[in-house]
N, C-alpha and C. Protein backbone atom coordinates (compact mmCIF):
# COMPACT_ATOMS: atom_id res chain seq x y z
N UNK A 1 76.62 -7.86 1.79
CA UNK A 1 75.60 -8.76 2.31
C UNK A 1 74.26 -8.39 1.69
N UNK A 2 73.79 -9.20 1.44
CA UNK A 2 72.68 -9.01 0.45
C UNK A 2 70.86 -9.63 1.65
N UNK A 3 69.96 -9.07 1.59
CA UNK A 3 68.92 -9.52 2.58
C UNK A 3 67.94 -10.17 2.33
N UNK A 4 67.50 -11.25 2.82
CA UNK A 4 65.66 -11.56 2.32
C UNK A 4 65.11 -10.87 2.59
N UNK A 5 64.15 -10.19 1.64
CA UNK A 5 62.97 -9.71 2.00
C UNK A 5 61.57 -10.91 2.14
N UNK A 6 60.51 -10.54 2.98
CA UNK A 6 59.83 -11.38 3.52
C UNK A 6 58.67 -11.87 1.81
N UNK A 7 58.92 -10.75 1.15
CA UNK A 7 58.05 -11.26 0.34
C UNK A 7 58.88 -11.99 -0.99
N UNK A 8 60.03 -12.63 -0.31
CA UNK A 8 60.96 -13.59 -1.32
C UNK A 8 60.96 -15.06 -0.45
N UNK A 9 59.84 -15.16 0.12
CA UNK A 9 60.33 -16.21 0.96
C UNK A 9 58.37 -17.00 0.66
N UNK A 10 58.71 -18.16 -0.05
CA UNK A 10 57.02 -18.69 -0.57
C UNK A 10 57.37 -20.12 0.07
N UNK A 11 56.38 -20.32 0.61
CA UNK A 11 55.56 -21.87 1.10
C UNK A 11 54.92 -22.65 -0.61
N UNK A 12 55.43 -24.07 -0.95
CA UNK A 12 54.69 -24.90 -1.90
C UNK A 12 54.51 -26.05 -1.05
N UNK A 13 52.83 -26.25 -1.56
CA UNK A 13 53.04 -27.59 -1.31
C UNK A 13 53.08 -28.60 -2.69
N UNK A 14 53.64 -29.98 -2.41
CA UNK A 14 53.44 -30.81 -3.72
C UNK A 14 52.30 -31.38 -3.54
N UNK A 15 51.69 -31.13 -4.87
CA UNK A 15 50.02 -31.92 -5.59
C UNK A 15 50.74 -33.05 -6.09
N UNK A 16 50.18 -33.92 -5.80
CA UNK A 16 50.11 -35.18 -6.87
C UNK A 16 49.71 -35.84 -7.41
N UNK A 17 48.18 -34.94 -7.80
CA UNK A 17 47.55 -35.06 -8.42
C UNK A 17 48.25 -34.32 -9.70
N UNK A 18 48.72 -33.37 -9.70
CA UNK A 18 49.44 -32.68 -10.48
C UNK A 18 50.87 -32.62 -10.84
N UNK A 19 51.21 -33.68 -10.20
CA UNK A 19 52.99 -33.31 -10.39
C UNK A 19 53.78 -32.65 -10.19
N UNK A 20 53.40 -31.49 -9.15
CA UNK A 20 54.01 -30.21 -8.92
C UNK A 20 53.74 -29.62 -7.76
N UNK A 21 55.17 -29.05 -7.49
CA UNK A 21 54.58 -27.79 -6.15
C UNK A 21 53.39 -27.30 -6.63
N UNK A 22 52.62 -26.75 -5.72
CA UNK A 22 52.16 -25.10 -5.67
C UNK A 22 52.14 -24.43 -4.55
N UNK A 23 52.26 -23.13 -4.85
CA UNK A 23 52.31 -21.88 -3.81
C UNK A 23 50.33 -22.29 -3.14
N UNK A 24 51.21 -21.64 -1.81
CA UNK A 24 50.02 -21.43 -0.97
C UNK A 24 50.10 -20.13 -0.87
N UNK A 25 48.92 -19.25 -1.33
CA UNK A 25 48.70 -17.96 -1.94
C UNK A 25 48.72 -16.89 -0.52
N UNK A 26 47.75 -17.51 0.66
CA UNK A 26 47.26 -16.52 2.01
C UNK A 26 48.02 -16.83 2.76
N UNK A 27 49.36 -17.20 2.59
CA UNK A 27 50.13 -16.75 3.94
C UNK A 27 50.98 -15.61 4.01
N UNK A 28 50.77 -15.16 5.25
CA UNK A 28 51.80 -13.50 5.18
C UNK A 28 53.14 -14.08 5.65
N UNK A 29 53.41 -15.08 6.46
CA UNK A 29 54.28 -15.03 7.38
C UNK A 29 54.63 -16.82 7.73
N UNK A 30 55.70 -17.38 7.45
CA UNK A 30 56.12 -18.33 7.81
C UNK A 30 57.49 -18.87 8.23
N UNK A 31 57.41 -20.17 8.99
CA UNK A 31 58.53 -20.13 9.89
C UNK A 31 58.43 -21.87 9.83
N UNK A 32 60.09 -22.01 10.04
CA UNK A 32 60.41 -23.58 10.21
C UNK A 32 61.61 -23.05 11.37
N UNK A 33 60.89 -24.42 12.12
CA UNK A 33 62.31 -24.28 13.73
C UNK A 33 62.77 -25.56 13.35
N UNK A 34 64.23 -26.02 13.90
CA UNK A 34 65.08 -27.42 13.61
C UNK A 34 65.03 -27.34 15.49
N UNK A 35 65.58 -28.38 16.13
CA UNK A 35 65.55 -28.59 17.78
C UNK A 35 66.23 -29.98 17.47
N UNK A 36 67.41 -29.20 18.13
CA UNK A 36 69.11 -31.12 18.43
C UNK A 36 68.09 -31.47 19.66
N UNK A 37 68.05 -32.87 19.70
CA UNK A 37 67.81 -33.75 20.69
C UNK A 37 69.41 -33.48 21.21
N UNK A 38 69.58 -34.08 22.99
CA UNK A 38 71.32 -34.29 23.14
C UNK A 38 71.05 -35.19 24.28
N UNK A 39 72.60 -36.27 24.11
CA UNK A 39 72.71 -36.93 24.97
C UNK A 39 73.74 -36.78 26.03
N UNK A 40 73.59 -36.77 27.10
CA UNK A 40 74.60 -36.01 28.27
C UNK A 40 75.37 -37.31 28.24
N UNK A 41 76.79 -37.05 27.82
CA UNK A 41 78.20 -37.83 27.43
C UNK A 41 79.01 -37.40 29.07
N UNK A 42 79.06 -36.72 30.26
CA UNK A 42 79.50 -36.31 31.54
C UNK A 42 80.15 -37.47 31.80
N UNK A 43 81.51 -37.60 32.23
CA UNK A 43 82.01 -38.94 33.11
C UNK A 43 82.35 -38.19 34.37
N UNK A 44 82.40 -39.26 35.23
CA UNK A 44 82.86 -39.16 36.75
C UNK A 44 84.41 -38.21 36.47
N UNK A 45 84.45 -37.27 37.05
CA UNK A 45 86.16 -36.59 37.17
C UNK A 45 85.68 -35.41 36.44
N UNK A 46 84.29 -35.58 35.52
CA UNK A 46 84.67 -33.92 34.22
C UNK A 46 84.40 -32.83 35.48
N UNK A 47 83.59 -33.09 36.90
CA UNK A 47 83.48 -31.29 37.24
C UNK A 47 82.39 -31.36 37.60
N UNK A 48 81.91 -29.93 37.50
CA UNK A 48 80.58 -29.78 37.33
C UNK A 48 80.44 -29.40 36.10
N UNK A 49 81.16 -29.18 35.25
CA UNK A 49 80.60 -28.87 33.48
C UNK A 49 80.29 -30.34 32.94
N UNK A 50 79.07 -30.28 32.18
CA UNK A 50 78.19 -31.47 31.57
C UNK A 50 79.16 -31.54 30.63
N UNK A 51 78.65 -32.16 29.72
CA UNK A 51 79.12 -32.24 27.99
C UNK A 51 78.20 -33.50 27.37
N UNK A 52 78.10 -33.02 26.21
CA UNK A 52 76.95 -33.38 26.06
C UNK A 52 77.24 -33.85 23.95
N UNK A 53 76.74 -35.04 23.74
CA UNK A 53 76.71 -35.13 21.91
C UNK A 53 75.32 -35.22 21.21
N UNK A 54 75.11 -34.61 19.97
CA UNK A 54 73.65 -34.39 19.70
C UNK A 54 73.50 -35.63 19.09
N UNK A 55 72.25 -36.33 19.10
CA UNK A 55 71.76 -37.40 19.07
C UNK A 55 70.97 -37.14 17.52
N UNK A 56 69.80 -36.69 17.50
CA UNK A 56 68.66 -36.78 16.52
C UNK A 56 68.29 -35.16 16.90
N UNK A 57 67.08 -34.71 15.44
CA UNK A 57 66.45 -33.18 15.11
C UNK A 57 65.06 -33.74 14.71
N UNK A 58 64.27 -32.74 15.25
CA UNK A 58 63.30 -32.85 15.31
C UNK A 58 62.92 -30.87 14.33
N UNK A 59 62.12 -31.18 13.90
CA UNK A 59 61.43 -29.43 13.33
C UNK A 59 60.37 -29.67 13.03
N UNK A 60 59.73 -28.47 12.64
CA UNK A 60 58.45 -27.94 12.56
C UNK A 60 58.33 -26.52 11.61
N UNK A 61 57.41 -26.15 11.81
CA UNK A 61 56.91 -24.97 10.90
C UNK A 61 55.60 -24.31 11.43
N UNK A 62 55.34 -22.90 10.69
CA UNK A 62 53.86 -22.58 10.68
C UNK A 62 53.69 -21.36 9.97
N UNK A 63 52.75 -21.46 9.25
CA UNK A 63 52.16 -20.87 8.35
C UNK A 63 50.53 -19.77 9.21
N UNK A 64 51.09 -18.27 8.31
CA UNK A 64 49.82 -17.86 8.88
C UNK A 64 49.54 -16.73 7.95
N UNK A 65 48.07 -16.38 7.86
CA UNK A 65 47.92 -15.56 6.66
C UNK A 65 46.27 -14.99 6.83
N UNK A 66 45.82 -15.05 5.92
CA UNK A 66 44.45 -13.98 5.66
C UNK A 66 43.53 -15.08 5.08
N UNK A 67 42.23 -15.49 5.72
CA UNK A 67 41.41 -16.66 5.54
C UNK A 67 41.07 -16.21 3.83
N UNK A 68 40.94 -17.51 2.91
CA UNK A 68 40.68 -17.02 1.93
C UNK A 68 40.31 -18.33 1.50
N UNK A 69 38.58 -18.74 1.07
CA UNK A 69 38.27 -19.51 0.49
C UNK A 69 38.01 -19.94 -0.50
N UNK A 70 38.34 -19.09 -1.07
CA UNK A 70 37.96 -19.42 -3.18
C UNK A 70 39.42 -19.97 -3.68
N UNK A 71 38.71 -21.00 -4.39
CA UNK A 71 39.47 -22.26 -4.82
C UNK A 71 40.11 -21.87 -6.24
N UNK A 72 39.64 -20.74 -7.00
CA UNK A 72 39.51 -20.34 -8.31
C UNK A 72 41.05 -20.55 -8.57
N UNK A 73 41.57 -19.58 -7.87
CA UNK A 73 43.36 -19.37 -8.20
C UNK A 73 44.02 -20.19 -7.37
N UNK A 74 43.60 -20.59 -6.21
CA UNK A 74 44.56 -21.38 -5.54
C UNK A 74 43.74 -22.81 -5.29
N UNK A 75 44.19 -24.02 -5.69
CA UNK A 75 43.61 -25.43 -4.81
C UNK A 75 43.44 -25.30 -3.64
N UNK A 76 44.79 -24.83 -2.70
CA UNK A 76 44.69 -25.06 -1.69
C UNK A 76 44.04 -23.70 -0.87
N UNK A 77 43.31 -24.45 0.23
CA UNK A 77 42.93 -23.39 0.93
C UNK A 77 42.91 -23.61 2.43
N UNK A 78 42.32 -22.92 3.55
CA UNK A 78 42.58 -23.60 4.74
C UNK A 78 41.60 -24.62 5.17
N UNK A 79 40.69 -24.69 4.08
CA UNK A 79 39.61 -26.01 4.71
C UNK A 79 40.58 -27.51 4.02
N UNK A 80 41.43 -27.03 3.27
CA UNK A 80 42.03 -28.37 2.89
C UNK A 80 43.01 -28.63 3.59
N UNK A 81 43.75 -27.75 4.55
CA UNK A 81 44.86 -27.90 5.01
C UNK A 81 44.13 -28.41 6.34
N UNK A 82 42.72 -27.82 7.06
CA UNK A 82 41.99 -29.15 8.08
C UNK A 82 41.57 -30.39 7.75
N UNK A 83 41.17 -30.53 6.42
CA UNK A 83 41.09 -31.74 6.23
C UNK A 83 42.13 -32.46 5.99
N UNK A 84 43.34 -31.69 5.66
CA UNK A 84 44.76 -33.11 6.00
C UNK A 84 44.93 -33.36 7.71
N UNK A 85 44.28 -32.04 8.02
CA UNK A 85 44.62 -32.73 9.41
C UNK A 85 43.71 -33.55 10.09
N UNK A 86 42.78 -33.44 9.90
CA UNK A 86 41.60 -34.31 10.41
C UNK A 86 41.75 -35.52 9.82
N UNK A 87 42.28 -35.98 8.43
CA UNK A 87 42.47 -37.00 7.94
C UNK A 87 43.64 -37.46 8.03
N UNK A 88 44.89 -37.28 9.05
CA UNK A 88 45.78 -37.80 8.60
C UNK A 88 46.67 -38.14 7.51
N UNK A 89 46.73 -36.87 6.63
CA UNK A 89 47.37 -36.45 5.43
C UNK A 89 48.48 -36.00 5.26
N UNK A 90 49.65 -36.80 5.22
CA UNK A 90 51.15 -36.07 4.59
C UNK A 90 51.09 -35.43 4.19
N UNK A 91 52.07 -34.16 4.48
CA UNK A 91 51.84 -33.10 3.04
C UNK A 91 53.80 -33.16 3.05
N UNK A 92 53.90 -33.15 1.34
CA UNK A 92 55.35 -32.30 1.54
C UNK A 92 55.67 -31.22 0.89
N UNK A 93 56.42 -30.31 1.66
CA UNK A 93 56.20 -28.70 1.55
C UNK A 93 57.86 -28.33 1.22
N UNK A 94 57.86 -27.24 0.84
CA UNK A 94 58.87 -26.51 0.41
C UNK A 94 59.21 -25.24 1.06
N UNK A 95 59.82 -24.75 1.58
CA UNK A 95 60.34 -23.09 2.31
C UNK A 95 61.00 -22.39 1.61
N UNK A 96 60.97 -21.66 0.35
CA UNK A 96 62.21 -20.46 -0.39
C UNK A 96 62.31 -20.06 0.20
N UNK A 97 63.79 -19.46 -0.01
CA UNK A 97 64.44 -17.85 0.15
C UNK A 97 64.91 -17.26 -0.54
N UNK A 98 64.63 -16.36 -1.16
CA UNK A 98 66.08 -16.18 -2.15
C UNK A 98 66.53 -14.71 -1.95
N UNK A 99 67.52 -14.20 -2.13
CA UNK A 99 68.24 -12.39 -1.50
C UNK A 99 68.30 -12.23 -2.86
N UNK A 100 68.45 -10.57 -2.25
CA UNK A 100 68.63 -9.70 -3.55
C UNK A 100 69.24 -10.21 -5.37
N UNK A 101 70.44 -10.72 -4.33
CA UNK A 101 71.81 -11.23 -5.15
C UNK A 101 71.67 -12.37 -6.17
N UNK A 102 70.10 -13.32 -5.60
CA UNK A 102 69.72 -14.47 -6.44
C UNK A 102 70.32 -15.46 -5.39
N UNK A 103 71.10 -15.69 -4.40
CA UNK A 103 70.96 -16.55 -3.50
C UNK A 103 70.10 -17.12 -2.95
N UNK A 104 70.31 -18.44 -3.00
CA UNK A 104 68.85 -18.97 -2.51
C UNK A 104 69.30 -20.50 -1.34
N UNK A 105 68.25 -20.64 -0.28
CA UNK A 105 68.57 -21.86 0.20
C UNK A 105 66.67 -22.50 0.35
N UNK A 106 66.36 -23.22 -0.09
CA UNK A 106 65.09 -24.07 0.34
C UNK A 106 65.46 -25.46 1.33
N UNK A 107 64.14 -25.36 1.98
CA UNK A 107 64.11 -26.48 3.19
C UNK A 107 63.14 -26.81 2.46
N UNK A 108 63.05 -28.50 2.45
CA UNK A 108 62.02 -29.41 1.93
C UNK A 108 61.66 -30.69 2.90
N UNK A 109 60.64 -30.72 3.20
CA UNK A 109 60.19 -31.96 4.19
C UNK A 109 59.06 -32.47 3.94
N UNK A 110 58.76 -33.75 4.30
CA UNK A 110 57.34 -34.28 4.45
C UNK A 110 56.90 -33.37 6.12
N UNK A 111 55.84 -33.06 5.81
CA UNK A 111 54.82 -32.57 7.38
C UNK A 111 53.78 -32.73 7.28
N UNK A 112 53.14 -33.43 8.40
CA UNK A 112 51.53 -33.25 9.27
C UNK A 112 50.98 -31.84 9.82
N UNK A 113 49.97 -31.80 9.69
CA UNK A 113 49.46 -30.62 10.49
C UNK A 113 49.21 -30.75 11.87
N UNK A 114 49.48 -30.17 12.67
CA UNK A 114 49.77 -30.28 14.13
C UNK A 114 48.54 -29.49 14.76
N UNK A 115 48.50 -28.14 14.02
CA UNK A 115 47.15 -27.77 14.74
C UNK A 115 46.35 -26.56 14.01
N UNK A 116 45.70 -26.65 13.53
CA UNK A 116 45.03 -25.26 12.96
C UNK A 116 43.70 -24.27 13.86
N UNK A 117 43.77 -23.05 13.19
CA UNK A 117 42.89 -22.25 13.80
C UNK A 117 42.57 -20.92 13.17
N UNK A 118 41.33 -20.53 12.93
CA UNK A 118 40.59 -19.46 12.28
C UNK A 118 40.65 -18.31 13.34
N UNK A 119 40.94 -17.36 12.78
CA UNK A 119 40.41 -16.15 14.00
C UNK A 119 39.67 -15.06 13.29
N UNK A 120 38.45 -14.73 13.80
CA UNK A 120 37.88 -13.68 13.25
C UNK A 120 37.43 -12.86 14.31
N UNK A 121 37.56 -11.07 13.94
CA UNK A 121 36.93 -10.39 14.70
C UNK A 121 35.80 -9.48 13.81
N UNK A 122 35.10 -8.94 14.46
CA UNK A 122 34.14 -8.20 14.13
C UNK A 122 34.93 -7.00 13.58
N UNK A 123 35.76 -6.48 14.08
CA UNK A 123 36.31 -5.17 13.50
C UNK A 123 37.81 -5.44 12.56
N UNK A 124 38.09 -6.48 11.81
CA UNK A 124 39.47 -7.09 11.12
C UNK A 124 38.83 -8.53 10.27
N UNK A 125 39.92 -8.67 9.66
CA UNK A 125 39.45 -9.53 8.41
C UNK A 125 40.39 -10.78 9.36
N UNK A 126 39.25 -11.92 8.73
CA UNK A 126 39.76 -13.53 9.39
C UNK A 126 40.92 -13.99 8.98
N UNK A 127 41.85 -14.31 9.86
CA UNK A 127 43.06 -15.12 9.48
C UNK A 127 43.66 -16.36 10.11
N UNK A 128 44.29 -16.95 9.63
CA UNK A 128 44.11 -18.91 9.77
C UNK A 128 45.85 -18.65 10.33
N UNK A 129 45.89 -19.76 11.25
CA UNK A 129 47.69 -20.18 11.78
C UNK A 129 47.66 -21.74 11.88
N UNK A 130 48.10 -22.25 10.67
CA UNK A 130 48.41 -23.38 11.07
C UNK A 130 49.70 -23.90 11.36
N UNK A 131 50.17 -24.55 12.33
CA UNK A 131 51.30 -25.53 13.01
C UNK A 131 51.55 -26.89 11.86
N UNK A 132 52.85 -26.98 11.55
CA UNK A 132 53.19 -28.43 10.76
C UNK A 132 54.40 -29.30 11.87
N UNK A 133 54.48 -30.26 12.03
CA UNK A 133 55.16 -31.15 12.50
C UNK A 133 55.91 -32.53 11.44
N UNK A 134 57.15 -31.96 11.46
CA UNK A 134 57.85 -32.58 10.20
C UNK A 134 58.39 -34.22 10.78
N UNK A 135 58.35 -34.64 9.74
CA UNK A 135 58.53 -36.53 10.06
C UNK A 135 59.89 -36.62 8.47
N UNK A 136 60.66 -37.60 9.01
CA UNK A 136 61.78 -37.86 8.00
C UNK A 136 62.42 -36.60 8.25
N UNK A 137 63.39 -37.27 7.54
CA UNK A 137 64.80 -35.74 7.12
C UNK A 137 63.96 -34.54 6.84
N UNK A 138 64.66 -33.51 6.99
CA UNK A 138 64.52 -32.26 6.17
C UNK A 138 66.08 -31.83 5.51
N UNK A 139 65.73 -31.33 3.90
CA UNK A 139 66.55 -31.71 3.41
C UNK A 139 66.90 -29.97 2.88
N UNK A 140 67.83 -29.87 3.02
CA UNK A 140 68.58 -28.29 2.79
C UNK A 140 69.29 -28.00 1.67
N UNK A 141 68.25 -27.54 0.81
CA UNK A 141 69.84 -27.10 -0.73
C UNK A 141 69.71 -25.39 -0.89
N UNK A 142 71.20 -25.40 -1.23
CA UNK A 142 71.36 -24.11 -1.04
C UNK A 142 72.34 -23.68 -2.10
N UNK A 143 72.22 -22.66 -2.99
CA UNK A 143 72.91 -22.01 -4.20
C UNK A 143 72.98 -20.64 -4.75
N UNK A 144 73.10 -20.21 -6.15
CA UNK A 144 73.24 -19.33 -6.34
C UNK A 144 73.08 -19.36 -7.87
């Protein structure tokens, strides 16, 4: 069994202005959840055990990292990722993984930003968590 390590696992988003992913440089740490909707299928006689068939999926994501505003190396930064949200801006993003072995599976979706937020303290360096809320499929390829 072969493992991800966390620093094999990169967030892109697609430019299209550019034709291409790019990496979003300041995140330490990211996460996509999937959630089955279900519809309770129970007839008169089953009991008290439900039963139940999944209907529709709903997911999400979130990204969180170390505030970093210079545009030099990266386009994106977190004042652009508020202004998709303040503007109502699709983004579609990408999730790697890949293990030791060269195994790899990416999740790809269109997502909105759901909610962002800066935190700074006086004694630690500022860091941003933003929330995505995915719309359409999310689409799963996975290889080697």
């Amino acid at each position: 069994m072969s493992i991800v390590k966390g620093q094999d696992v990169v967030v892109y988003f697609y430019n299209d202005f550019l034709d291409e992913y790019i990496t979003y440089g300041c995140a330490r740490s990211c996460s996509v959840n999937i959630s089955s909707e279900f519809l309770e299928t129970s007839i008169i006689g089953s009991g008290t055990a439900m039963t139940f068939l999944p209907t529709s999926y709903t997911f999400n994501g979130t990204i969180e990292g170390l505030t970093n505003l210079e545009k030099t190396d990266n386009p994106l930064t977190i004042a652009s990722l508020m202004y998709y949200q303040l503007n109502r801006i699709k983004l579609t993003m990408q999730f790697d993984h890949q293990d030791n072995d060269g195994n790899f599976l990416t999740l790809q979706a269109d997502f909105y930003v759901e909610n962002s937020s800066i935190t700074s303290s006086f004694d630690n360096v500022s860091t941003f968590t933003v929330d995505f809320k995915g719309t359409g499929p999310l689409t799963l390829i996975e290889g080697s």
